[in-house]
Protein backbone atom coordinates (compact mmCIF):
# COMPACT_ATOMS: atom_id res chain seq x y z
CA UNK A 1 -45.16 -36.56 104.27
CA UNK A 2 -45.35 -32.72 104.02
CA UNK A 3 -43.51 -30.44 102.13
CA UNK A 4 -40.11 -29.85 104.24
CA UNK A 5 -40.77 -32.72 106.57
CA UNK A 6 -37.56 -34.36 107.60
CA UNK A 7 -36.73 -38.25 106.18
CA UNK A 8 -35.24 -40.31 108.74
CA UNK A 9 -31.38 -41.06 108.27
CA UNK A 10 -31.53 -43.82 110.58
CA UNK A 11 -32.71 -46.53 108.78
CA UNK A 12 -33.45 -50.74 110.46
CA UNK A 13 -31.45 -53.03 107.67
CA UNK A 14 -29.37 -50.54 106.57
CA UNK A 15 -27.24 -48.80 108.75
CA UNK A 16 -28.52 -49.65 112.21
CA UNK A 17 -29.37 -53.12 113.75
CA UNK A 18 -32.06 -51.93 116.43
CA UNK A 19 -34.36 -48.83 116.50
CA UNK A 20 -35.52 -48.67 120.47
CA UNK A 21 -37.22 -46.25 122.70
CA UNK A 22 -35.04 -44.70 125.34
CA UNK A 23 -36.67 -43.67 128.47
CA UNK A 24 -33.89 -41.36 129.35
CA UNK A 25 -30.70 -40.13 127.85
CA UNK A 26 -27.65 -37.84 128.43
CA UNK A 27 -24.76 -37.47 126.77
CA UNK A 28 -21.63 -37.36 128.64
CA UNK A 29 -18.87 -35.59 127.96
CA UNK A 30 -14.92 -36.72 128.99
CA UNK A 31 -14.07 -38.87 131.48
CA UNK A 32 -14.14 -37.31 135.04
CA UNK A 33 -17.42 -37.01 134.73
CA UNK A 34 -18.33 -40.04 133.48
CA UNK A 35 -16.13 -42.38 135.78
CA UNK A 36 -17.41 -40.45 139.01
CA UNK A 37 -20.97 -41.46 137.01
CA UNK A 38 -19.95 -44.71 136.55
CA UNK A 39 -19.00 -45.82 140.05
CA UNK A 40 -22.35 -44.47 141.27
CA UNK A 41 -24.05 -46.69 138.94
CA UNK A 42 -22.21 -49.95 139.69
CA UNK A 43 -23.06 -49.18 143.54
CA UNK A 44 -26.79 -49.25 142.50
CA UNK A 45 -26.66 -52.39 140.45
CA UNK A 46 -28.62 -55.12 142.10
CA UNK A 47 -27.91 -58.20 139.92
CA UNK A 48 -25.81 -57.26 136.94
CA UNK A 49 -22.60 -55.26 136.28
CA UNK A 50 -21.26 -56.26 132.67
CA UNK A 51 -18.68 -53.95 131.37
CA UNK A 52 -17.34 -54.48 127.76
CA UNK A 53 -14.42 -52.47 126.30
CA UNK A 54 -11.11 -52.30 124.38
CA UNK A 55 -9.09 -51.58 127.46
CA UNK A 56 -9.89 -52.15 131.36
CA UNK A 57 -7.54 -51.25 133.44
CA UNK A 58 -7.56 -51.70 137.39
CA UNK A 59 -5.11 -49.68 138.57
CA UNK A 60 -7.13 -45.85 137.85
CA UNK A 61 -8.87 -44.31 140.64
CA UNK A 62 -12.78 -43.41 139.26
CA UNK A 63 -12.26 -40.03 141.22
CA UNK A 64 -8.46 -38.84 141.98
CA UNK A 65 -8.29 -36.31 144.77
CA UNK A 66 -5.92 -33.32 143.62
CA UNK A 67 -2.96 -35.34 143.25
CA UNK A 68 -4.43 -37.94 141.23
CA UNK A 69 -4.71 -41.03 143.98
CA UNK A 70 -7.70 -42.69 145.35
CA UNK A 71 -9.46 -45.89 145.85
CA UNK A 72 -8.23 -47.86 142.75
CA UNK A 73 -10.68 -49.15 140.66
CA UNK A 74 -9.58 -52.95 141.10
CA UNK A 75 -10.13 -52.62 145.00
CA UNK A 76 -13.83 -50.95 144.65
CA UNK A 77 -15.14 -53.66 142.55
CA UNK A 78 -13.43 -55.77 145.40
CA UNK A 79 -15.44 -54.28 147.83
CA UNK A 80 -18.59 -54.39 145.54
CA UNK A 81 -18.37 -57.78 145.52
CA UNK A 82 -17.69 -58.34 149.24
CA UNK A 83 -20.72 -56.24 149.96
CA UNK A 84 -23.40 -57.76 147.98
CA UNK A 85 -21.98 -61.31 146.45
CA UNK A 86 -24.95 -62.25 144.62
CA UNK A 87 -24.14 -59.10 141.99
CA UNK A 88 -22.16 -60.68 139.49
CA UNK A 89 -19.54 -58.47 137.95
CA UNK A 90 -18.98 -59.55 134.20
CA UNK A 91 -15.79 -57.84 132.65
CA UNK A 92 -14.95 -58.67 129.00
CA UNK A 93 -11.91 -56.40 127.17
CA UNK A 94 -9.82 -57.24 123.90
CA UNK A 95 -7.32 -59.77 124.21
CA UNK A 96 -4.22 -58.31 122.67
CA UNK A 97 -4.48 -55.50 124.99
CA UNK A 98 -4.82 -57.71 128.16
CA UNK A 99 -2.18 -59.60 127.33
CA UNK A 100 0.03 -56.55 127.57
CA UNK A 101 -1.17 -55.99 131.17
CA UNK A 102 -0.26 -59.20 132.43
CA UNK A 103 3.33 -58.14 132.52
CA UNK A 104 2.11 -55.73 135.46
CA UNK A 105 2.40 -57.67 138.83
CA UNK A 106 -0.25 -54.91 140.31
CA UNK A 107 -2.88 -56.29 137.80
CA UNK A 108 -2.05 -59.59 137.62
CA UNK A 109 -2.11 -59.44 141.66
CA UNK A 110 -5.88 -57.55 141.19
CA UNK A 111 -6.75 -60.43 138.88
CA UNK A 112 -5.99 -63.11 140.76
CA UNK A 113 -7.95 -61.66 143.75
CA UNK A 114 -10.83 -61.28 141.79
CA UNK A 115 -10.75 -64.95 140.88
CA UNK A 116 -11.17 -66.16 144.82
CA UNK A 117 -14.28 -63.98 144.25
CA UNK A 118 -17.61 -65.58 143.09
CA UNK A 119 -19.04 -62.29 141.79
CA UNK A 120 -15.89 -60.82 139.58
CA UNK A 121 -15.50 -62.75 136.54
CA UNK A 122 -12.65 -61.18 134.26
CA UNK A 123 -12.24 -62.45 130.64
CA UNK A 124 -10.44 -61.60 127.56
CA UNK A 125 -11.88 -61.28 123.75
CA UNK A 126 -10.98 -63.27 121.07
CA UNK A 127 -13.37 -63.81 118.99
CA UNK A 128 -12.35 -61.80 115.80
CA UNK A 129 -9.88 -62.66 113.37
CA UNK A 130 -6.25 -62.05 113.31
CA UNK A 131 -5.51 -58.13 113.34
CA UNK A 132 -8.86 -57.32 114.57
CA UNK A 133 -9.75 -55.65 117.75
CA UNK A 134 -13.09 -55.33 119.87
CA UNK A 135 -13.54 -51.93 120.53
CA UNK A 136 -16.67 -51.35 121.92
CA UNK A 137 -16.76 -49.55 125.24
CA UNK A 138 -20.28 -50.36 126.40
CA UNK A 139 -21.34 -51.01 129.94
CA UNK A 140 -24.92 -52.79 130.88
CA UNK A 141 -26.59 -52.42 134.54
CA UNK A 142 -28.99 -54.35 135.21
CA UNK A 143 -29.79 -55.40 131.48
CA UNK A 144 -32.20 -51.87 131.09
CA UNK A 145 -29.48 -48.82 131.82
CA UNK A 146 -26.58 -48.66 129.75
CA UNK A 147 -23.44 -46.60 128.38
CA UNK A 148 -22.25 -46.79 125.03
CA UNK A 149 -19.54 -44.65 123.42
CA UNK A 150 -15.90 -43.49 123.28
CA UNK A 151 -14.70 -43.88 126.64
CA UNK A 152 -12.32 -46.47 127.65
CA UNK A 153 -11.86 -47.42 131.52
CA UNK A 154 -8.18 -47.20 131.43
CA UNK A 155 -5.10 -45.23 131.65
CA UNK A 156 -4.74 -41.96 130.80
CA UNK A 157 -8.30 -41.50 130.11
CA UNK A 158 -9.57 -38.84 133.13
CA UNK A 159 -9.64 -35.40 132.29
CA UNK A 160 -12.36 -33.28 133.18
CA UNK A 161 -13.95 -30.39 130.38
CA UNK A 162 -11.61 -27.89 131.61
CA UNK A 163 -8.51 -29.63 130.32
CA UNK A 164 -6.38 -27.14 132.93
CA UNK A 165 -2.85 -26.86 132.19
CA UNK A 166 -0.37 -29.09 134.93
CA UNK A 167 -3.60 -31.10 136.04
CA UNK A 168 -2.10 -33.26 138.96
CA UNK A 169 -4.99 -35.60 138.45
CA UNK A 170 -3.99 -35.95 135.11
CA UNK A 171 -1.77 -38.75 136.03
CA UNK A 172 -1.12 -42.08 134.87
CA UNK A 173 -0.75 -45.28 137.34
CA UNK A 174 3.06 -45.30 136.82
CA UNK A 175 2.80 -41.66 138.34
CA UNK A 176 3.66 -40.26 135.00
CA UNK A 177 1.58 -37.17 133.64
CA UNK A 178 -0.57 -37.36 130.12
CA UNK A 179 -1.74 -34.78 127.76
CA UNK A 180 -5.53 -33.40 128.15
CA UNK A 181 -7.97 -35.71 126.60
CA UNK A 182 -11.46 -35.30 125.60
CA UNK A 183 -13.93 -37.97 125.15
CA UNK A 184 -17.51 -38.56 125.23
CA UNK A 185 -20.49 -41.14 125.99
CA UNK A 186 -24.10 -41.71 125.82
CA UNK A 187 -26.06 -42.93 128.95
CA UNK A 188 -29.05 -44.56 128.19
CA UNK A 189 -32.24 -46.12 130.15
CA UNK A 190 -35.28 -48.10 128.73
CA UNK A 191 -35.59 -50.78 125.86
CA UNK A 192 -32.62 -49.33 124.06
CA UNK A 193 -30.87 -50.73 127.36
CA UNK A 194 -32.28 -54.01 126.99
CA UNK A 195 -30.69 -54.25 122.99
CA UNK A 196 -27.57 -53.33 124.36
CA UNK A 197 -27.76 -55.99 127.42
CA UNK A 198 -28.56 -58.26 124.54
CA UNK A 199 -25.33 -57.38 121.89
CA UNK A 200 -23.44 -57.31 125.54
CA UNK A 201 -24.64 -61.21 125.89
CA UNK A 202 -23.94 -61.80 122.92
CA UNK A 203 -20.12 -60.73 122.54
CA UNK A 204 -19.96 -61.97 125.93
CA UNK A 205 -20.82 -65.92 124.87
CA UNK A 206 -18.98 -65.65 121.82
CA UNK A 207 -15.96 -65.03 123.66
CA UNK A 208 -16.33 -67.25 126.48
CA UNK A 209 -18.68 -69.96 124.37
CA UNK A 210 -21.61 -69.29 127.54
CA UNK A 211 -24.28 -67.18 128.54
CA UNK A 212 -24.53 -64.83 130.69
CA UNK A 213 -26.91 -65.95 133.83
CA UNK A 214 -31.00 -64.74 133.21
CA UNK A 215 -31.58 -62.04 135.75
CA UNK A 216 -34.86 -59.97 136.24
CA UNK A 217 -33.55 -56.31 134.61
CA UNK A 218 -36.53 -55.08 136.68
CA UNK A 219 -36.64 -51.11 137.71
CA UNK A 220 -35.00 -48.01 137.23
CA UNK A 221 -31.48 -46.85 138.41
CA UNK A 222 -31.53 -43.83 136.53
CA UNK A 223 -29.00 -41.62 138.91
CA UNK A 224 -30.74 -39.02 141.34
CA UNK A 225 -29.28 -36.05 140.41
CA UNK A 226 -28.56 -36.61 136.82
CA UNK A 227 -30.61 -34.21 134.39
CA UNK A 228 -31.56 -36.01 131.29
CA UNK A 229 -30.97 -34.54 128.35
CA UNK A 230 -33.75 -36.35 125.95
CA UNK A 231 -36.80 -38.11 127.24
CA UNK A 232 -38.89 -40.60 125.50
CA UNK A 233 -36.65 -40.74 122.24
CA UNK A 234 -36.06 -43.86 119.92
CA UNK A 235 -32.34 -44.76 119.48
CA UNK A 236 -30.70 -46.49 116.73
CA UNK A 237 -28.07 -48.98 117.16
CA UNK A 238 -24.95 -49.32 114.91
CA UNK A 239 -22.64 -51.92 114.56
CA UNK A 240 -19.16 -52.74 113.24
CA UNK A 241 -18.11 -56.88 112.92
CA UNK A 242 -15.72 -58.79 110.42
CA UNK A 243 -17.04 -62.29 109.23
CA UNK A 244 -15.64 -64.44 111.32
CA UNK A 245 -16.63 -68.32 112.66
CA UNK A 246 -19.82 -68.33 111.04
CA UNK A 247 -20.82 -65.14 111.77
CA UNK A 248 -21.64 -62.62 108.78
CA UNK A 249 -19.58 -59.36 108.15
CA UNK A 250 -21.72 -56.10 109.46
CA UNK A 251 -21.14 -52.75 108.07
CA UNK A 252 -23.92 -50.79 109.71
CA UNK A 253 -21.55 -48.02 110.56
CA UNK A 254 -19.70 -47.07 107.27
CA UNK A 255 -23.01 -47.21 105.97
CA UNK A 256 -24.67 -44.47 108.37
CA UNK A 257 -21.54 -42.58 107.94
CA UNK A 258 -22.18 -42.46 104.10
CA UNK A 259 -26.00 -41.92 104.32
CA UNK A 260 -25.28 -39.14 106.52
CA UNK A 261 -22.98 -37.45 104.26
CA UNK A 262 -25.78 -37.70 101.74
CA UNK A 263 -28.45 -36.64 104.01
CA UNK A 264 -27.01 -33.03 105.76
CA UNK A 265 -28.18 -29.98 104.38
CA UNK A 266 -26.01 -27.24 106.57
CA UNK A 267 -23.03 -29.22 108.34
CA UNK A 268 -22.59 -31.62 109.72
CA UNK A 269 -19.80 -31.39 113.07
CA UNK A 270 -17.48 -34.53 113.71
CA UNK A 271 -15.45 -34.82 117.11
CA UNK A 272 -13.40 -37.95 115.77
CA UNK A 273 -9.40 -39.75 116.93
CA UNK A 274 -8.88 -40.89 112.98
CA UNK A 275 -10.02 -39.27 109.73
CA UNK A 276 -8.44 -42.20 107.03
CA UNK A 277 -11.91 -43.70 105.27
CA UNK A 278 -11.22 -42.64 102.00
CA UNK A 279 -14.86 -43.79 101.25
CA UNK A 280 -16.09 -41.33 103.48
CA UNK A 281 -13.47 -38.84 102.39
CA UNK A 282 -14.61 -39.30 98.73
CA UNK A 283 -18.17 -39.04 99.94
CA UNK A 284 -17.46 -35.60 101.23
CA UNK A 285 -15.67 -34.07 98.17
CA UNK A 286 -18.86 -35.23 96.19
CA UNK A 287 -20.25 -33.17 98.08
CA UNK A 288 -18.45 -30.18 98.14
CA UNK A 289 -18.33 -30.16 93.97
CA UNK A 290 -22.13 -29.29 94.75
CA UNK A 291 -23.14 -25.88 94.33
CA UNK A 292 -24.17 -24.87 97.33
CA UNK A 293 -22.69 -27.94 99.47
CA UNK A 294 -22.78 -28.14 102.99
CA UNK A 295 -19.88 -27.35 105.90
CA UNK A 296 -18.23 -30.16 107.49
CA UNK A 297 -16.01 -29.75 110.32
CA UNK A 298 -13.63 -31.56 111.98
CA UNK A 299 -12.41 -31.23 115.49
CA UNK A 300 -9.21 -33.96 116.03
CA UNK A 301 -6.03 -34.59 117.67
CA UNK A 302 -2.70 -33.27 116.10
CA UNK A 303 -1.33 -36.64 115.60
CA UNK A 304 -2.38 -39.76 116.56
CA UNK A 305 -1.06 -41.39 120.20
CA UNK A 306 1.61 -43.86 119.86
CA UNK A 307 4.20 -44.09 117.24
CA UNK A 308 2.11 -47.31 115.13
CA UNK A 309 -0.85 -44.98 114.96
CA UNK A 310 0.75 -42.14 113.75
CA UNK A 311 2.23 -43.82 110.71
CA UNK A 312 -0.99 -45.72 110.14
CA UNK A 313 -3.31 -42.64 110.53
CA UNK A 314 -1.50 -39.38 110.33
CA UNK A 315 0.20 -39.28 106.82
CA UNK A 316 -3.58 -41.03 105.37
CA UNK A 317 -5.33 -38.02 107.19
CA UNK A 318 -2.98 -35.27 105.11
CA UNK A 319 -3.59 -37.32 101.91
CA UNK A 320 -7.18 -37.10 102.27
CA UNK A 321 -7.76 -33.21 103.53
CA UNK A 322 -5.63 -32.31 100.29
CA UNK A 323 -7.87 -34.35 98.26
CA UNK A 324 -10.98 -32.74 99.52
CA UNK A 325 -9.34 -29.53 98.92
CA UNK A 326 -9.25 -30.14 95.26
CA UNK A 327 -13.21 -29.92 95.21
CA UNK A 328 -15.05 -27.15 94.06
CA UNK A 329 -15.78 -25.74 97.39
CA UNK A 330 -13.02 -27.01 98.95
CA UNK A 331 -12.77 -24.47 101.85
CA UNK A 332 -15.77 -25.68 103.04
CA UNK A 333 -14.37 -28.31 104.96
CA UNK A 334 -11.83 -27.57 108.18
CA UNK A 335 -10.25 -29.62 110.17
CA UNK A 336 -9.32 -27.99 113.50
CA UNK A 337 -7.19 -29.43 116.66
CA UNK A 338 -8.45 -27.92 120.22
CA UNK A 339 -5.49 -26.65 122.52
CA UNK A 340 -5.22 -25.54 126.43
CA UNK A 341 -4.87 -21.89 127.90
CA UNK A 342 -0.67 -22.45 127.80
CA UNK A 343 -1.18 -23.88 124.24
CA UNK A 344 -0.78 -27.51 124.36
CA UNK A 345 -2.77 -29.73 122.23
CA UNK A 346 -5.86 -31.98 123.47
CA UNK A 347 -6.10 -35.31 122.37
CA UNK A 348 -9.33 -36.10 121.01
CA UNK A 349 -10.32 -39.62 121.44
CA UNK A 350 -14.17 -38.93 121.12
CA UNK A 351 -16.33 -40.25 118.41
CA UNK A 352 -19.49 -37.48 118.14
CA UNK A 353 -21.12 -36.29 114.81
CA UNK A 354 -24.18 -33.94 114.49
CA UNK A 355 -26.08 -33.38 111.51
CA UNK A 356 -27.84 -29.75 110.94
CA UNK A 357 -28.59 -30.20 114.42
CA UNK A 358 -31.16 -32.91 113.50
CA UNK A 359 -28.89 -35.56 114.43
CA UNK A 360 -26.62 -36.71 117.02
CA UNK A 361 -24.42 -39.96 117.31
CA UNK A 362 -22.00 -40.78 119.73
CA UNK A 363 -20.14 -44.45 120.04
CA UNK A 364 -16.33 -45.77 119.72
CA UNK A 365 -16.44 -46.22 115.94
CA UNK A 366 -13.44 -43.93 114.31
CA UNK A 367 -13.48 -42.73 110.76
CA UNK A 368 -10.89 -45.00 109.78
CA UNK A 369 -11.06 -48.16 107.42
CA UNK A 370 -10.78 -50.33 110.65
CA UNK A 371 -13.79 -48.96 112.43
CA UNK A 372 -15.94 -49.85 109.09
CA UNK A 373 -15.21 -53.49 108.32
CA UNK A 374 -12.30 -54.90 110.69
CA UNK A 375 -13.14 -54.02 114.26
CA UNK A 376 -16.11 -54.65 116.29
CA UNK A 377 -17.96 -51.22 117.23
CA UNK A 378 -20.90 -50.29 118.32
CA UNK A 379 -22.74 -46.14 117.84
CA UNK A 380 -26.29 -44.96 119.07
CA UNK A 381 -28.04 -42.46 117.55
CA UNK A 382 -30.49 -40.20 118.00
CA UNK A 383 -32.61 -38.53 114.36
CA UNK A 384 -35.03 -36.00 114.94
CA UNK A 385 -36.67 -37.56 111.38
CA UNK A 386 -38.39 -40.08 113.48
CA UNK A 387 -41.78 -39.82 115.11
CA UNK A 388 -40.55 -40.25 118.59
CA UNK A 389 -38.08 -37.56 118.74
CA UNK A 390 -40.25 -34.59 117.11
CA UNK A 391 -38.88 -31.85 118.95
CA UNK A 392 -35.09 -32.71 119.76
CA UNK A 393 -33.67 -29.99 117.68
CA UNK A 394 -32.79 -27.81 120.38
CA UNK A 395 -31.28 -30.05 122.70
CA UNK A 396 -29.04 -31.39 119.88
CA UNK A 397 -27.99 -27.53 119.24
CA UNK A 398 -27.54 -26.74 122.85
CA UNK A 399 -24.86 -30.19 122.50
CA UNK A 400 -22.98 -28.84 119.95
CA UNK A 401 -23.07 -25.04 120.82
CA UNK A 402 -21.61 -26.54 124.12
CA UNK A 403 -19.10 -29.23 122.60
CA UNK A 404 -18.07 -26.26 120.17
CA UNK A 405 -17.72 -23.44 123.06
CA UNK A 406 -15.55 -26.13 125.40
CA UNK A 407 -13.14 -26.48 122.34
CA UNK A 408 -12.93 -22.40 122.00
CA UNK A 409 -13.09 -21.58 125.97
CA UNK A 410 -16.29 -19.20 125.48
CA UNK A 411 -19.83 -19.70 126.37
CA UNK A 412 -22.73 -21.79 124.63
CA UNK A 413 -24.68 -18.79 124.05
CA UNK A 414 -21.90 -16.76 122.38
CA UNK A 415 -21.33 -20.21 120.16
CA UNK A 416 -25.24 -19.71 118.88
CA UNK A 417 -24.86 -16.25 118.38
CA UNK A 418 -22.30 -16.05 115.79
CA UNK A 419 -23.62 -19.22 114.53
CA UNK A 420 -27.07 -17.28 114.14
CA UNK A 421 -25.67 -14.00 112.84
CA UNK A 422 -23.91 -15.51 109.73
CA UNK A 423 -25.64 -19.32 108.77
CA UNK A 424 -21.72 -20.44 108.87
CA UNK A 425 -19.93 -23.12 111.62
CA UNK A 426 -16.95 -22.53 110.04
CA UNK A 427 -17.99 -18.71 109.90
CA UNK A 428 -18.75 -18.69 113.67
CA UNK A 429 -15.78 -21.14 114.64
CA UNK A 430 -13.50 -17.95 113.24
CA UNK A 431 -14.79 -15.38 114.45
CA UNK A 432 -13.73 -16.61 118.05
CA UNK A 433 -10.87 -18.65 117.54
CA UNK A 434 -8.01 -16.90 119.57
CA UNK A 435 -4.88 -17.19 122.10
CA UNK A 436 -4.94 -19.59 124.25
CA UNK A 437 -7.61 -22.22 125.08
CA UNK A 438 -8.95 -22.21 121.49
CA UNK A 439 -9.26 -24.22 118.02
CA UNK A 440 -6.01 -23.84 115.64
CA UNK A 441 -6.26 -25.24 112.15
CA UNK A 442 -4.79 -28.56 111.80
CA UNK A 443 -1.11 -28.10 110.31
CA UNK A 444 -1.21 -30.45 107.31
CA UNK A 445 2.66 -31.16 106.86
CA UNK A 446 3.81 -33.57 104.44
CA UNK A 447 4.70 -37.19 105.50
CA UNK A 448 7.99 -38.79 104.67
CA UNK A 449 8.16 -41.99 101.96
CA UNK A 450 7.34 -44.40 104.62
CA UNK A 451 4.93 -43.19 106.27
CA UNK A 452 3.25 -41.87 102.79
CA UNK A 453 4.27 -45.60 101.53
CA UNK A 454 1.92 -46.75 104.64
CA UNK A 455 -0.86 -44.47 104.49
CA UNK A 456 -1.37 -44.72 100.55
CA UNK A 457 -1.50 -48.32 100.75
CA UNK A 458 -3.36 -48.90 103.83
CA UNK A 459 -1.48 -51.65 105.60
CA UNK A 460 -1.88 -50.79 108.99
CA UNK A 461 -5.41 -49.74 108.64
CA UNK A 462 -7.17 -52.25 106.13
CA UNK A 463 -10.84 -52.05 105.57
CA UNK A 464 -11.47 -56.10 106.64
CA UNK A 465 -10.10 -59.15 107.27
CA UNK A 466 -9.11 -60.26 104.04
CA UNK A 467 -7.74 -56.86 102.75
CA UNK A 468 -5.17 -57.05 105.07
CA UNK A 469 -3.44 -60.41 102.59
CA UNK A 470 -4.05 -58.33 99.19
CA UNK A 471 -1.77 -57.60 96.73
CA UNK A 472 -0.17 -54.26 97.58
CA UNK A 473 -1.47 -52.98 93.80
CA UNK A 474 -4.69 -54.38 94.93
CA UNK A 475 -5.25 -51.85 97.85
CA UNK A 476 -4.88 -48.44 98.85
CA UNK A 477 -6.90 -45.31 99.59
CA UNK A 478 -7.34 -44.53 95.51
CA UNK A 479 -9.20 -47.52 95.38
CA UNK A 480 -11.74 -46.48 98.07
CA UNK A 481 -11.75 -42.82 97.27
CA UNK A 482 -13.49 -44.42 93.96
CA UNK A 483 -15.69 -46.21 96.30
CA UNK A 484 -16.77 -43.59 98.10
CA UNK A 485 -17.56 -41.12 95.21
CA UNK A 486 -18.97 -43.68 92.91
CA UNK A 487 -21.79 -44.29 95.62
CA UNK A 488 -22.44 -40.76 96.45
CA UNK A 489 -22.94 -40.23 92.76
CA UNK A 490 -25.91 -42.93 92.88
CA UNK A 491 -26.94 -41.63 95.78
CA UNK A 492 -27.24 -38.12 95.28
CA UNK A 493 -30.38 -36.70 97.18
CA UNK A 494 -32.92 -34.97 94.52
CA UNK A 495 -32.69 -31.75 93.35
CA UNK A 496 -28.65 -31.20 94.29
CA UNK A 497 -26.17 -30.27 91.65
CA UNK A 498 -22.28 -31.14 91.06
CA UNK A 499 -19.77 -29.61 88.60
């Protein structure tokens, strides 16, 4: 390998399951876009519709006129399946959750009809132990196009990238109004859609205990209209699963988090819901006692959504920021929270990290201690380190120059200019933050005894399946904060420096 060459990240055995060539690929970014995408593909599938997730929910219109109505999505799957009944139309979504929708009459009504239907078959997820959840959102047409990433097809999920203020389409089934939400996805076509038809089949007969029906997954459905943004690019696959009925523990995803910690050079740019890993936490102050360490910035929500997730996540967020602060260059890492024109915060649900623009992965894994060990996820990613994808720098810039200039209502081009003129994200990221539709620095204020009590001792947000019955002295974030720096200290790329 030559002097400066890049060395993959991505490694097969380590932190990925699959390494497969993707014909085509775009990334996706929030949900009106990708719902209007996603009812276009389901009218093109010819045998197969299989659509996996941690929430489903029937009631949403794909495309809400200005007042947020429209075909719900319940009745166009209806009429899917009256117009060609030899498509099936698998849907599989985490248990816990359905069983809170089957106190709606609507959906239990929309279920019921899709039962007198031969092609709709509607099933909930078990198969993970107690306190676990299957979060994947992946969707499979045809076995050889899929999605995978960090959009849900539920409530309160639509937004488009403007995130305009009093957005009547912005509404929620009960005719309630939500806060702006950004997301993202990854569209994919080729082999790589074939491995994710297969971890689809897969989750789909251990829930049910059967297979899914052999179909053909013959030609291309790639969307007329819809500009790729890689072509010809080999995609790894990462996975999240607890041990659990004979199946072994996977922890592909912690494990590409860490290695890319290790790996980045410049920055490395997260778009992420949770920030309460204190192995990954730890891995970054290692970092940042470096000498000349590299920027990492965080774009997030101000507080988690729902009143459980905000004692579970927000007080262990505030713990760890102040802990990374205490590094040598600790005001190299910033954690920012987007907000709308009138000033209102956007909730970030998306799950997107770039690496020194080398790198980009998108998928539903969070960077909390559940999303490592506990729930079932699933991340692709694309590393410009492999032979396939010489050449991908600059579309994985032009993402994140346009991710970045969304968050700070400017233009992509203005993004790489600062970026250019000083070497710094952060740097840049200052220099235009302003009034308005802009990025404000997360406001780190100090949690009360229980939720501190919570957060420092991780019990809404263990690691696996068996932390979750330890001793309370036996767990905790200090533990895996000396987790997480121990193994950056062994793994420590050559020729870098700590105090």
């Amino acid at each position: 390998m030559s002097e400066g060459a890049l060395t993959p990240i991505v490694v097969e055995g380590r932190n990925c399951w699959r390494i497969e060539r993707a014909d085509k690929a775009r990334m996706i970014v929030d949900a009106c876009d990708y719902y209007a995408l996603l009812k276009e593909l389901m009218a093109g599938t010819k045998e197969r519709i299989l659509l996996i997730g941690w929430d489903f929910d029937p009631r949403i219109p794909l495309c809400p006129d200005e007042k947020g109505r429209g075909e719900a999505l319940g009745h166009y799957l209806l009429r899917l399946a009256k117009n060609c009944p030899d498509r099936d139309i698998d849907i599989l979504r985490w248990n816990f959750g359905g069983l809170k929708q089957l106190f709606s009459p609507v959906i239990l009504t929309m279920i019921a009809r899709w039962k007198l239907t031969r092609a709709i078959s509607f099933r909930l997820d078990s198969a993970h132990p107690l306190g676990c959840s299957h979060h994947q959102k992946v969707a499979v047409f045809d076995d050889h196009l899929a999605v995978c990433g960090g959009i849900d097809v539920g409530a309160r999920r639509w937004d488009t990238c403007d995130h305009a203020d009093g957005d009547a389409r912005r509404t929620d089934p009960d005719g309630k109004p939500y806060m702006p939400w950004h997301d993202s996805t990854m569209v994919l076509a080729g082999p790589v859609g074939n491995a994710l038809a297969e971890l689809g089949n897969e989750r789909w007969q251990r829930a049910t205990k059967k297979p899914l029906r052999e179909i053909d997954g013959e030609g291309e459905n790639w969307p007329e209209g819809l500009e790729p943004d890689f072509f010809g690019v080999d995609v790894a696959i990462s996975r999240t699963r607890a041990e659990y009925d004979g199946h072994a523990e996977i922890r592909e995803i912690e494990q590409l988090y860490l290695d890319m910690i290790a790996a980045a050079k410049r920055f490395i740019y997260f778009e992420n819901q949770y920030f309460t890993s204190a192995k990954i936490a730890a891995a970054i102050a290692e970092r940042l006692n470096e000498d000349d360490p590299p920027e990492f910035v965080l774009v997030m929500p101000k507080q988690a959504d729902g009143w459980l997730e905000q004692m579970a996540m927000d007080a262990a967020r505030v713990q760890l920021v102040r802990e990374i602060a205490k590094a040598r260059h600790g005001d190299r890492l910033r954690v920012y929270v987007p907000h709308t024109d009138a000033g209102d915060p956007i909730y970030v649900h998306a799950k997107t990290a770039i690496v020194d623009d080398r790198l980009i992965r998108v998928g539903s894994a969070n960077m909390n201690n559940r999303s490592m060990g506990l729930d079932s996820e699933c991340d692709v990613t694309i590393d410009a380190a492999l032979s396939a994808n010489t050449g991908v720098e600059p579309t994985i810039r032009r993402l994140r120059e346009a991710l970045i200039a969304e968050h700070l209502g400017t233009e992509p081009a203005e993004v790489a200019r600062r970026f250019e003129a000083s070497g710094s994200l952060i740097r840049a990221i200052e220099e235009l933050r302003g009034e308005g539709r802009s990025l404000e620095w997360l406001d780190l204020i100090e949690p009360g005894p229980m939720d501190e009590y919570i957060a420092e001792h991780e019990l809404l947000d263990p690691e696996s399946p068996d932390a979750m019955f330890e001793a309370i002295p036996e767990r905790g974030f200090r533990k895996n904060w000396r987790r997480g720096k121990a193994w950056m200290k062994r793994h420590r790329p050559f020729g870098r420096k700590s105090a």
